[in-house]
Structures are given as C-alpha cells and as structure tokens.
Protein backbone atom coordinates (compact mmCIF):
# COMPACT_ATOMS: atom_id res chain seq x y z
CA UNK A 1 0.00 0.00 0.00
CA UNK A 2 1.09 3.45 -0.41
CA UNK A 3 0.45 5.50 2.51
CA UNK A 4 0.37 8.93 3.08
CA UNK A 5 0.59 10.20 6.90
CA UNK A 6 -1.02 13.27 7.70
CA UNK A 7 0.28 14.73 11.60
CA UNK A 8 -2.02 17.39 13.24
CA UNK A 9 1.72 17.90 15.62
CA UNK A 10 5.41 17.29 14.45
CA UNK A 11 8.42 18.19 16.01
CA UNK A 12 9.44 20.47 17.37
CA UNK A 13 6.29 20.49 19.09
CA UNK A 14 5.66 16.89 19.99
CA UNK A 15 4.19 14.62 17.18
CA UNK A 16 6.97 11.51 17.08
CA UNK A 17 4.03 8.59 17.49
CA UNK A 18 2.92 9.83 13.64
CA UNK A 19 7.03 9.09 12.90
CA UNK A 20 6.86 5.75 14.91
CA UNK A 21 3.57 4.39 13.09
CA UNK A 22 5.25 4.98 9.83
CA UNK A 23 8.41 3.62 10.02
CA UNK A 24 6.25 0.27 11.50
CA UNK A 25 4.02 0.11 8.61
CA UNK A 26 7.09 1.20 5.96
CA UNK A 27 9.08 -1.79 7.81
CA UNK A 28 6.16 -4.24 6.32
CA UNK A 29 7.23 -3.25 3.01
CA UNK A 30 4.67 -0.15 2.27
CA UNK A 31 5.42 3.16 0.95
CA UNK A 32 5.55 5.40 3.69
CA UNK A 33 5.56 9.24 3.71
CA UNK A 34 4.74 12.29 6.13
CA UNK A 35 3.22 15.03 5.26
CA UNK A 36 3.83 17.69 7.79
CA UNK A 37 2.68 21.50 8.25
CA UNK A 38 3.59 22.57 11.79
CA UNK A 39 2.24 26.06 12.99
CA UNK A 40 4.58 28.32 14.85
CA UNK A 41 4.22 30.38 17.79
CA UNK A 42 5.18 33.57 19.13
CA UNK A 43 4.54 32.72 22.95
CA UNK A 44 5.76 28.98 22.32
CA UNK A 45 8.84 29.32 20.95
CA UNK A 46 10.33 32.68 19.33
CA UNK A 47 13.46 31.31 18.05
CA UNK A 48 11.84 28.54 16.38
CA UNK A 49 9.28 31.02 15.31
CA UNK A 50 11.98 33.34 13.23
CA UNK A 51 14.93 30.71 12.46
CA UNK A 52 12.88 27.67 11.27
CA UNK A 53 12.81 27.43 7.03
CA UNK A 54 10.57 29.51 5.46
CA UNK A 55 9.83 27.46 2.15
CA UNK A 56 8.48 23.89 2.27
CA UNK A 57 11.32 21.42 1.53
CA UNK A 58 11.52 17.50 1.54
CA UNK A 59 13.86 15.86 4.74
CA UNK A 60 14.69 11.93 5.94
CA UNK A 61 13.55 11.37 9.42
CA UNK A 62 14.76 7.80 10.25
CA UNK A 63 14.10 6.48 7.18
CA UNK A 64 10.91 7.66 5.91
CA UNK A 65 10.58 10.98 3.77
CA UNK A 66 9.10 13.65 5.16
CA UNK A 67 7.09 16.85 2.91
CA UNK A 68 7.54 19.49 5.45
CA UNK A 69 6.30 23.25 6.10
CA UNK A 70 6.04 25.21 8.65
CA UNK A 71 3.24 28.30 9.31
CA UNK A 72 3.81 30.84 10.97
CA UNK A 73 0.55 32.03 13.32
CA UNK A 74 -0.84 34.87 14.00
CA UNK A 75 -1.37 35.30 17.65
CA UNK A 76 -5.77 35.11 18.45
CA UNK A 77 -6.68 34.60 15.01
CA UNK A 78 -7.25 31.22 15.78
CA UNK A 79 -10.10 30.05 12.58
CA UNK A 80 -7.68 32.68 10.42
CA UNK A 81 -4.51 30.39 11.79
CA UNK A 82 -7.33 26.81 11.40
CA UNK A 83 -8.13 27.78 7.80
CA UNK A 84 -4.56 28.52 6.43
CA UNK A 85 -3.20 25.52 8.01
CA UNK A 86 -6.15 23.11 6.42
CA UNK A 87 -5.14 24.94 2.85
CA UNK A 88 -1.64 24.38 3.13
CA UNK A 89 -2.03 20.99 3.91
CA UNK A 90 -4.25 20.69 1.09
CA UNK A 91 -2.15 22.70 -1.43
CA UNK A 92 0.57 20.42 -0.12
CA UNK A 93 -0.78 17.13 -1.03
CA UNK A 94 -1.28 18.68 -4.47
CA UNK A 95 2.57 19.31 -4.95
CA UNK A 96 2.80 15.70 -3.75
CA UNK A 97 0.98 14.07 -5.84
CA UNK A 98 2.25 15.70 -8.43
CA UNK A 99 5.73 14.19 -7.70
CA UNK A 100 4.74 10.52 -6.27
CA UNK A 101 1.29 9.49 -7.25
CA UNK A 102 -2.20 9.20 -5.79
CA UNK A 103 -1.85 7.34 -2.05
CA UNK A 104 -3.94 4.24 -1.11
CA UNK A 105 -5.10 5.81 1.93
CA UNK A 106 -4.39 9.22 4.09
CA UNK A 107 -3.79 8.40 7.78
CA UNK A 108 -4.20 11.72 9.59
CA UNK A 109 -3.07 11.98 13.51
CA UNK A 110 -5.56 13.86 15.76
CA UNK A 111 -9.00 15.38 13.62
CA UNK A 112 -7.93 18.56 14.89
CA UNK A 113 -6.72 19.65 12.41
CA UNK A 114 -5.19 16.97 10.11
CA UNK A 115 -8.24 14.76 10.30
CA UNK A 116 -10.53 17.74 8.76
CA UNK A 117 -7.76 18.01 6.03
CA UNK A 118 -7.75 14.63 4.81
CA UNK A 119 -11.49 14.63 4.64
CA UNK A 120 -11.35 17.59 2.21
CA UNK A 121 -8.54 15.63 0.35
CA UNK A 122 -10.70 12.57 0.10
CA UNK A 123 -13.74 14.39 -0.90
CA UNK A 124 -11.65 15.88 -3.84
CA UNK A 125 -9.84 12.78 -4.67
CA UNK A 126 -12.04 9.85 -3.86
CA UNK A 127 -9.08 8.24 -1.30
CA UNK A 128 -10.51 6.34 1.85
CA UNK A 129 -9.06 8.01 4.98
CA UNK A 130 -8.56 7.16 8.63
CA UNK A 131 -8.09 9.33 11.62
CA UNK A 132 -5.89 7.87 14.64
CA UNK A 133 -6.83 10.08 17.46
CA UNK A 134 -4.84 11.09 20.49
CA UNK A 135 -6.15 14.14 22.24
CA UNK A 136 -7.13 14.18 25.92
CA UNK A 137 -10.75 15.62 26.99
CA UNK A 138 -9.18 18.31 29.19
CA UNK A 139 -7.28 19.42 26.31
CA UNK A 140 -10.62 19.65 24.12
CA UNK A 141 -12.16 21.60 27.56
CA UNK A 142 -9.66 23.72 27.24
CA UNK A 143 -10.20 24.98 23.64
CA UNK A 144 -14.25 24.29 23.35
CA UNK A 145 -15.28 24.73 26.96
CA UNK A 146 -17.17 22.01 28.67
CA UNK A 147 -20.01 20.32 27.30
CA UNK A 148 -22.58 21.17 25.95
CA UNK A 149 -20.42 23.72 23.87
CA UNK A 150 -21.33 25.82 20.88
CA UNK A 151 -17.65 26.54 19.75
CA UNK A 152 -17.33 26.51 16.05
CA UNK A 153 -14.48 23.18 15.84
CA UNK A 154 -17.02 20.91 17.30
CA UNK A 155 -19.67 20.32 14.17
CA UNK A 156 -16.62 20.25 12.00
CA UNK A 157 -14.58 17.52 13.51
CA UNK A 158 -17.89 15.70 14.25
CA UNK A 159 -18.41 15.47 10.82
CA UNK A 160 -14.41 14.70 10.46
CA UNK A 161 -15.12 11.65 12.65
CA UNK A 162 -18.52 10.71 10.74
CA UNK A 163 -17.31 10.73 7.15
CA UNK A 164 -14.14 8.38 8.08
CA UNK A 165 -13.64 5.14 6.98
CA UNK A 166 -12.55 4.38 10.19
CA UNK A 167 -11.10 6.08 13.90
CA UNK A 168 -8.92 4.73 15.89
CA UNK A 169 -8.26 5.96 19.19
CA UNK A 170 -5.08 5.10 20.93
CA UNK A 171 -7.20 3.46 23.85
CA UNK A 172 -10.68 2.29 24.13
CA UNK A 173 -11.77 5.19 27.14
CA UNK A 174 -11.04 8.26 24.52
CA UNK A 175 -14.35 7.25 22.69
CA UNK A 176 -16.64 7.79 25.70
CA UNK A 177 -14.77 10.76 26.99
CA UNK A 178 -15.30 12.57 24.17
CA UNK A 179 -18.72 11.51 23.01
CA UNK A 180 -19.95 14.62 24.38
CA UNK A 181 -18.10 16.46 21.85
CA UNK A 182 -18.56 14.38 18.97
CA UNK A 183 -21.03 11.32 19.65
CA UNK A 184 -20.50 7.66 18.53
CA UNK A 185 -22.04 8.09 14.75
CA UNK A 186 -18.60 6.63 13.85
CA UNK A 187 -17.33 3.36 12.77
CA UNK A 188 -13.57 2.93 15.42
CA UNK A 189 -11.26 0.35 16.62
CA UNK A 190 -8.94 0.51 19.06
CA UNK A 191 -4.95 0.34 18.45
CA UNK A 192 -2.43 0.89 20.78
CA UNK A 193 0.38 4.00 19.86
CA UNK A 194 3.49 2.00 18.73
CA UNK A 195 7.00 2.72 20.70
CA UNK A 196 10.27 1.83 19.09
CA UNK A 197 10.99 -1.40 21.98
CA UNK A 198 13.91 -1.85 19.81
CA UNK A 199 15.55 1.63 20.85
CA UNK A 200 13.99 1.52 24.35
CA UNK A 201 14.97 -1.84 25.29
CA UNK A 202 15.20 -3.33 28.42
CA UNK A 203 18.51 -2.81 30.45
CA UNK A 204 18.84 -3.46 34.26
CA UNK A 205 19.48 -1.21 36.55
CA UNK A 206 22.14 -1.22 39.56
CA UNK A 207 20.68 -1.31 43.18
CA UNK A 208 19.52 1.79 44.32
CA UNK A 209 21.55 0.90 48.27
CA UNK A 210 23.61 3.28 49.31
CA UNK A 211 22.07 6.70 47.12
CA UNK A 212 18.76 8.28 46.62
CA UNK A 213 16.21 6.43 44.64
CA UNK A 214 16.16 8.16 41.49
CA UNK A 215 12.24 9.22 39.93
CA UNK A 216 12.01 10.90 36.63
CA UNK A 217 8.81 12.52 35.25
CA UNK A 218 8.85 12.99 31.58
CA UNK A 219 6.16 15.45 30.81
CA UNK A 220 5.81 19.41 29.80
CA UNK A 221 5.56 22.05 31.86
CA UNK A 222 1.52 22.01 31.76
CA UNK A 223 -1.06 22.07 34.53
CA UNK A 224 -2.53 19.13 33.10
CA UNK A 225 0.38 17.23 33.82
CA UNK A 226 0.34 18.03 37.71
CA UNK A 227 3.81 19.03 38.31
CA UNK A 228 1.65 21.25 41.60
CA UNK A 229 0.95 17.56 42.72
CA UNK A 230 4.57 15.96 42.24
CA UNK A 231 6.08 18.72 44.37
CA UNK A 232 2.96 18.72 47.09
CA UNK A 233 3.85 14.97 47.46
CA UNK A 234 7.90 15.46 47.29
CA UNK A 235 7.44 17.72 49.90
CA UNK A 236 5.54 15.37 52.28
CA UNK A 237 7.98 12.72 51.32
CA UNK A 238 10.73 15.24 52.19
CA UNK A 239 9.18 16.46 55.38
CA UNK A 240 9.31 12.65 56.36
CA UNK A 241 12.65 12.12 55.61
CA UNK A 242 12.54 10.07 52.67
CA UNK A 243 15.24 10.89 50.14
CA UNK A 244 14.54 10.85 46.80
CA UNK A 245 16.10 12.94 43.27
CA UNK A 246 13.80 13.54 40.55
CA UNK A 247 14.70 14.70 37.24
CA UNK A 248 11.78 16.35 35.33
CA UNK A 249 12.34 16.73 31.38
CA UNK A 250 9.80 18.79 28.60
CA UNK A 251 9.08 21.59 27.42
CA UNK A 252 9.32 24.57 30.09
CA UNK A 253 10.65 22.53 32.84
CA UNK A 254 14.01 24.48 32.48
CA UNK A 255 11.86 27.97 32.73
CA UNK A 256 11.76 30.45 35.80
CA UNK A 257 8.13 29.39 36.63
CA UNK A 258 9.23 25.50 36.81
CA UNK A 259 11.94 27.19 39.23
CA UNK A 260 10.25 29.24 40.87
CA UNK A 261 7.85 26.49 42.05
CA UNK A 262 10.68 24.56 43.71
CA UNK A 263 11.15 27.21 45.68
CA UNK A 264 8.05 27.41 46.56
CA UNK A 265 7.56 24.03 47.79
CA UNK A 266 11.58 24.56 49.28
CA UNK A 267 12.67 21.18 47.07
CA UNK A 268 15.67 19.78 47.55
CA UNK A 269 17.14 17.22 44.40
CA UNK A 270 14.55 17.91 41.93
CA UNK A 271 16.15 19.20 38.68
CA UNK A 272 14.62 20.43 35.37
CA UNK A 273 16.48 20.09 31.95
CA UNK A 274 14.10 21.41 29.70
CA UNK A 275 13.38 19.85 26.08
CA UNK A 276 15.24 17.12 25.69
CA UNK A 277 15.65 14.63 22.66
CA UNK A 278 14.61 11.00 22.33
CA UNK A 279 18.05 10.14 23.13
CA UNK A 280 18.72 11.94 26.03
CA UNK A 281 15.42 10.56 27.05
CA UNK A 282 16.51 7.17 26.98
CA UNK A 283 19.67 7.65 28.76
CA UNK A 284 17.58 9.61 31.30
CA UNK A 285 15.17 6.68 31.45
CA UNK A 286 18.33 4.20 32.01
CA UNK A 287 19.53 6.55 34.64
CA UNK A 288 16.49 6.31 37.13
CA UNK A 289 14.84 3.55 39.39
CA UNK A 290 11.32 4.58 38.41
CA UNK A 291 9.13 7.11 36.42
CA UNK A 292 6.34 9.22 38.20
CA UNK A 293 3.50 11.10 36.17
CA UNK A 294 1.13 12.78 38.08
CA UNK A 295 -1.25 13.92 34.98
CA UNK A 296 -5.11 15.30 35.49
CA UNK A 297 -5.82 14.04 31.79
CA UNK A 298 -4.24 11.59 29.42
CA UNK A 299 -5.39 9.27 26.41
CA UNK A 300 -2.21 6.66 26.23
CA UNK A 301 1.08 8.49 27.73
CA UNK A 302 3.63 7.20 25.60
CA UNK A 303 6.21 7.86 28.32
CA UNK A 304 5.01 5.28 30.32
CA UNK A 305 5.31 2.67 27.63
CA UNK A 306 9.10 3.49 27.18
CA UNK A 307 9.48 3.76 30.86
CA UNK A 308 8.74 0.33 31.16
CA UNK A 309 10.08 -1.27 27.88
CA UNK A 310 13.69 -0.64 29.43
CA UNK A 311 12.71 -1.70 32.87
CA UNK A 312 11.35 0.31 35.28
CA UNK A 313 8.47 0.86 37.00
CA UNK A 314 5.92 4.11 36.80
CA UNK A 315 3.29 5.41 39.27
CA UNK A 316 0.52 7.51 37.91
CA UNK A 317 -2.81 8.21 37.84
CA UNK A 318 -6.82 7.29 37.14
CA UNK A 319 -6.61 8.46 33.98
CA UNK A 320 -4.51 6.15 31.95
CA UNK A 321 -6.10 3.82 30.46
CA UNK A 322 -6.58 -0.22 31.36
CA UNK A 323 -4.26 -1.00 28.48
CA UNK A 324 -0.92 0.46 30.18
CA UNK A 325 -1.60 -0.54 33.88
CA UNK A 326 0.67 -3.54 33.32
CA UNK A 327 0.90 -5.92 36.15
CA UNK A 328 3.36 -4.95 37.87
CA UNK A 329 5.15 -2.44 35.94
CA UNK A 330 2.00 -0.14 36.83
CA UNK A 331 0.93 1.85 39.88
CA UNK A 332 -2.30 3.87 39.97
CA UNK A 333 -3.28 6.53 42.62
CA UNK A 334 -6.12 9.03 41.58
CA UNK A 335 -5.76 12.38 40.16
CA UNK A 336 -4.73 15.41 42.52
CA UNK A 337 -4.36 13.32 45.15
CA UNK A 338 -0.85 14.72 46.97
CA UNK A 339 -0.93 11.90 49.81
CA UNK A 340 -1.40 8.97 47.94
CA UNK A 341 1.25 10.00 45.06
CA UNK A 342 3.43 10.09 47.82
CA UNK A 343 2.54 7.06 49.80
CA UNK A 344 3.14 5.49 46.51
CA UNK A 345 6.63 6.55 45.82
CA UNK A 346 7.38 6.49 49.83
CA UNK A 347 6.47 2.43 48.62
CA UNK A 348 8.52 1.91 45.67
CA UNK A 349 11.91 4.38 46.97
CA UNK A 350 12.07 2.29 50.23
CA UNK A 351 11.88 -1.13 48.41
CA UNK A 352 8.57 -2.45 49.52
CA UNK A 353 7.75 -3.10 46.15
CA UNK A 354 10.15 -4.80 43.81
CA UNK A 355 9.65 -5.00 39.76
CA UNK A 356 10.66 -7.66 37.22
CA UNK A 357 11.84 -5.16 34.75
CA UNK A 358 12.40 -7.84 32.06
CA UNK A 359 8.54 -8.94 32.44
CA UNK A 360 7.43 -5.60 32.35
CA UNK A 361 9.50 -5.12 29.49
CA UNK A 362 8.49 -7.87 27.52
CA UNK A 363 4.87 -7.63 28.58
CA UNK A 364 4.88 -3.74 26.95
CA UNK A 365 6.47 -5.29 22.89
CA UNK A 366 3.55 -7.37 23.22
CA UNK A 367 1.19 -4.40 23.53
CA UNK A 368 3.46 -2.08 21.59
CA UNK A 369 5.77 -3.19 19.44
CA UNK A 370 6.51 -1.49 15.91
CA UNK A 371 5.80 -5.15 14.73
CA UNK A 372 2.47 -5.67 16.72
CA UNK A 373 1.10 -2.49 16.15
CA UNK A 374 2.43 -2.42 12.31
CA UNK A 375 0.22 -5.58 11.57
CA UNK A 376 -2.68 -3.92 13.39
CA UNK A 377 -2.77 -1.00 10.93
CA UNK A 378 -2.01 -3.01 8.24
CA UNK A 379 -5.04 -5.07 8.72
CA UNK A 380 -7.68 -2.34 9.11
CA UNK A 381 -6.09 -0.04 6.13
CA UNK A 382 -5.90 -3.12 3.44
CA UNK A 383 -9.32 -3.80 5.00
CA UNK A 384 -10.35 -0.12 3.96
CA UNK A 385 -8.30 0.26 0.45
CA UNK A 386 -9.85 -3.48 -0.52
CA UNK A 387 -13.50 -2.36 0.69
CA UNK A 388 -12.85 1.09 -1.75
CA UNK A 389 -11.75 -0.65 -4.87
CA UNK A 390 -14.96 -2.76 -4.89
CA UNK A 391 -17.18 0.34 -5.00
CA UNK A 392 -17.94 2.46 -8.14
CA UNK A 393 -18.46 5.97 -7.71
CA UNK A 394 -17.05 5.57 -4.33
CA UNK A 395 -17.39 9.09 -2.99
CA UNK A 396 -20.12 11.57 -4.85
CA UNK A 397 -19.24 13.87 -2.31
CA UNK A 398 -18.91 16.95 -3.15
CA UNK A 399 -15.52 18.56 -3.83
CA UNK A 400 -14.30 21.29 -0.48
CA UNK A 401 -11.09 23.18 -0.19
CA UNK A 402 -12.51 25.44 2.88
CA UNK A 403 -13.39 24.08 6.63
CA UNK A 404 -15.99 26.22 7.01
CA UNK A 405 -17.36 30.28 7.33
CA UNK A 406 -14.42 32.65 8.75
C-alpha cells in the first residue's frame, strides 16, 4: 500500500508517534511518507518562530521521507490560523501528488486539524481516509469549553469523525470521553500508539543501596500534567525524611516558573532540563529507578510505555487507560491526590515493592511493538483500500477546499 501520513503535531512540538507508526508500517514493506505542516508560535517558541525554514522542503527522518512546512501564526486569530493551516495541507498534497502518485489511503493523527484536512482531500480525490486520534478531553475543555459547547471546531470535527472510513483511538476510554463532543455516529477500533521497543529496550538497573532512589517525570511544563501535585507529594515525602532525586524533562521545565515552584515548595534534588531529545530521554530513562507522572488528563502516555520497555516501573494516575496498567510495571493513585502519590513513591523508593523489569519489558512489545502495532494498521487499512476498490463511484461527495465560514 502506499500510505500517506497526515500529523495534526510534528516536532518540534511533539508529534513523534505519527514518525513511529510509519516507520512500523514502511518496515512491512509499504510506501511510507509524512506530510507535515507545523504552525509556529510567538509565545511557544520565538526562536523557532523566526529561524525555522521559510519554504516547504523535503527531509529523511529515520528512514521515511518527510514533505515538510512550517506556518507561521498569527497570535488570536485562531479560525484565520485553522483555515490557512487546512489549505496548506491541502495545497501540499497537491505538490505531492504531483511528484509521487495518488496514495492508497491518508492516515491523519488527531482530527484537529489533520483529520478535517484529509477529509477535504478525500472528498476531492475519492481516497478512503482514517483518523488515529490522540487528544485528551481536558485538552478539548480547554479549547471548546465544557459540554454542551457551541464553539465553532465541534460540528466540524464531528463530521471529520462521521465521514471516516474508520477512527482509531489510541485506547478504548477516549471514545466515551469525548462523546460529548462528537457522539458515537462513527465506525472505530482501538490500536495501541506504537514505541520503538527496539531503541527503548530493556537494560537493568544497579541497586539503588547506598544513594537516593532516582524518579524521573517525563512530561511538559503544563497544569494538566500536575507538576503542583509531584512537588505537594515530594514535599511530604521530604518532610518525612525520605530521600529521593527527581529529574523532570519537557518543554518549560528548564523555565523560571518551573523554578520558581521549587522554591516554593523549598525542594531539595529535583532538577529540570528542559526539552530534551529522544536520546537523552533514553539515557535519562536508564539513569532512574522509576518514572512518576502525576497527569489530570491523558489518552495513552507514551512515556510510560518506554518507561517500562527498558525496565522500570511508573506510578501515575486514574486516567490512563486499562491497556498500560501492566501488572506490575503499573501503579495507579487518583488524580490530585498529593498523599497517595506520595505514599506510593514512599512504597517503591524504600523497596517495599520490587519490579521484574524484564517482564514488564516484555509484557509492553507485546502491547506495543513497531511489529504488533504495524500488523494492526495493516489489517484495518488493506481492509479499507480493498473495501474502496470494490465500490464504483465511491465518494459523490462533493468537492471542499474550505473548513468552514471565517
């Protein structure tokens, strides 16, 4: 099959499971390319902002090619910034074509907004499309307000999710969390995000006797990721006299706010190192005892998964799904609860609770794996392409280059 992937986020701002689905389904033997238009921000990152390229060019990332742009956005005008970004996508796949041919299917990551752009593509071009989604209700709160809303997004991406040949959320609880936004008039099944178990492979770690157990929390600076809870807990633990270090790594967890909270909370052996890359994260990973992640909303942290593909244990909280608490490898405590987080890591630091890291390892490629999850895809999208060459006149939709009234 020739497959074209769609990203709603790329680096530098997040994006990588889009990269690690297509190098699994291009290491089945398919054709595999990205199609990326990332918008900029002013208030996220200025540098990238003014020194990222300016034209769209063509790049490798691991292997598979990548068509890339990047927008620059215009701070508020956020259905100005919506409606450019669906066009360029759109005016992109047009140049692509151009140069390597008509794609089986369009696998866009996220309807918001990649998933609206390949159902304007497929209404123009009569090619099946999926949407894998990953977005977290709080995050949709946070844009839409809570439900019941009226925002503009919501009728669009409903009908993003309606017209699809198929969804697939990255765990089975996104599809009731967000039927308030967008209802169950879909056809979905569940796959797991893929993690490269190869790269993140299980190593053991020396015995934490004789030095601080070591915690690591993997996660941007965001409220939704409860970094207020992680340091309300670290300094009950500290209060009691448990030593622990914890090295936090993402975006903004180098910035005076992140610092300023420490002292705050008067922390002692917490670090932040800012944005880090996915091999300092593994070293990081390979450094530390355990991972902690204290989050108010997830769909399927991918962090945990590599956490415990190389071997250590994670705490973290009511909202990840069933699918990652691995026996084990997983401990739960619920969301914005200080005490329990820290009961929790009082547990594993002090060596009540002992981990086979190679079962939890082995227990996450089974769930995970670039091979598993490769053969999952591949099965619903040959599925799709097979079920769209049978049909005549497959789409008399009509053709759409705009997502709607500015």
């Amino acid at each position: 099959m020739h497959i074209l992937e769609i990203p709603s986020f790329f680096p530098p701002y997040g994006g990588l499971f889009c990269l690690d689905q297509a190098k699994a389904l291009s290491a089945l033997g398919h054709e595999v390319r990205i199609l990326s238009n990332v918008q900029m921000g002013v208030t996220i990152g200025l540098g990238d902002y003014l020194k990222l390229p300016w034209r769209r060019y063509e790049h490798q990332m691991e292997g598979i090619a990548v068509c890339q742009s990047y927008q620059r956005g215009l701070p508020r005008l956020i259905r100005w910034n919506v409606n450019r970004w669906v066009d360029i996508v759109c005016s992109m796949f047009e140049d692509y074509v151009g140069k390597y041919g008509r794609p089986d299917i369009l696998h866009a990551h996220c309807a918001k907004w990649a998933g609206r752009a390949a159902l304007l593509i497929s209404r123009k071009h009569g090619i099946p499309y999926v949407v894998t989604e990953h977005l977290p209700l709080m995050l949709l709160e946070g844009e839409f307000g809570k439900a019941p809303s009226q925002a503009w997004q919501i009728a669009l991406l409903r009908e993003t999710y309606e017209q699809a040949d198929m969804v697939i959320p990255v765990s089975e609880e996104l599809v009731e969390d967000v039927a308030c936004y967008y209802g169950k008039a879909y056809r979905w099944q569940y796959v797991s995000n893929t993690i490269d178990t190869h790269f993140f492979h299980y190593q053991p770690r020396k015995t934490a006797e004789g030095r601080p157990f070591r915690f690591c929390c993997l996660a941007d600076y965001y409220y939704r990721k409860g970094y207020d809870v992680l340091f309300s807990a670290l300094q009950k633990m500290q209060e009691g006299g448990v030593d622990v270090e914890v090295a936090c790594a993402g975006l903004f967890t180098d910035s005076k706010a992140f610092d300023s909270e420490l002292l705050k909370y008067r922390l002692n052996h917490v670090r932040g190192l800012g944005r880090v890359d996915k091999t300092a994260v593994r070293q990081l990973l390979y450094q530390s005892d355990a991972l902690v992640l204290p989050s108010r909303s997830e769909v399927q942290p991918l962090v945990l998964l590599e956490a415990m593909s190389t071997g250590i244990p994670v705490i973290s909280t009511e909202c990840v799904p069933q699918s990652l608490r691995i026996k084990g490898g997983c401990t739960i405590v619920p969301i914005e609860d200080d005490v329990a987080l820290a009961a929790a890591m009082e547990s594993m630091a002090t060596g009540r609770r002992q981990a086979d890291g190679r079962k939890i390892s082995e227990q996450v490629s089974q769930l995970a794996s670039p091979e598993v999850v490769g053969r999952r895809l591949e099965s619903i999208f040959s599925a799709i392409v097979a079920s769209h060459r049978q049909r005549t006149g497959a789409s008399s939709r009509p053709d759409s280059t705009t997502i709607g009234d500015a």
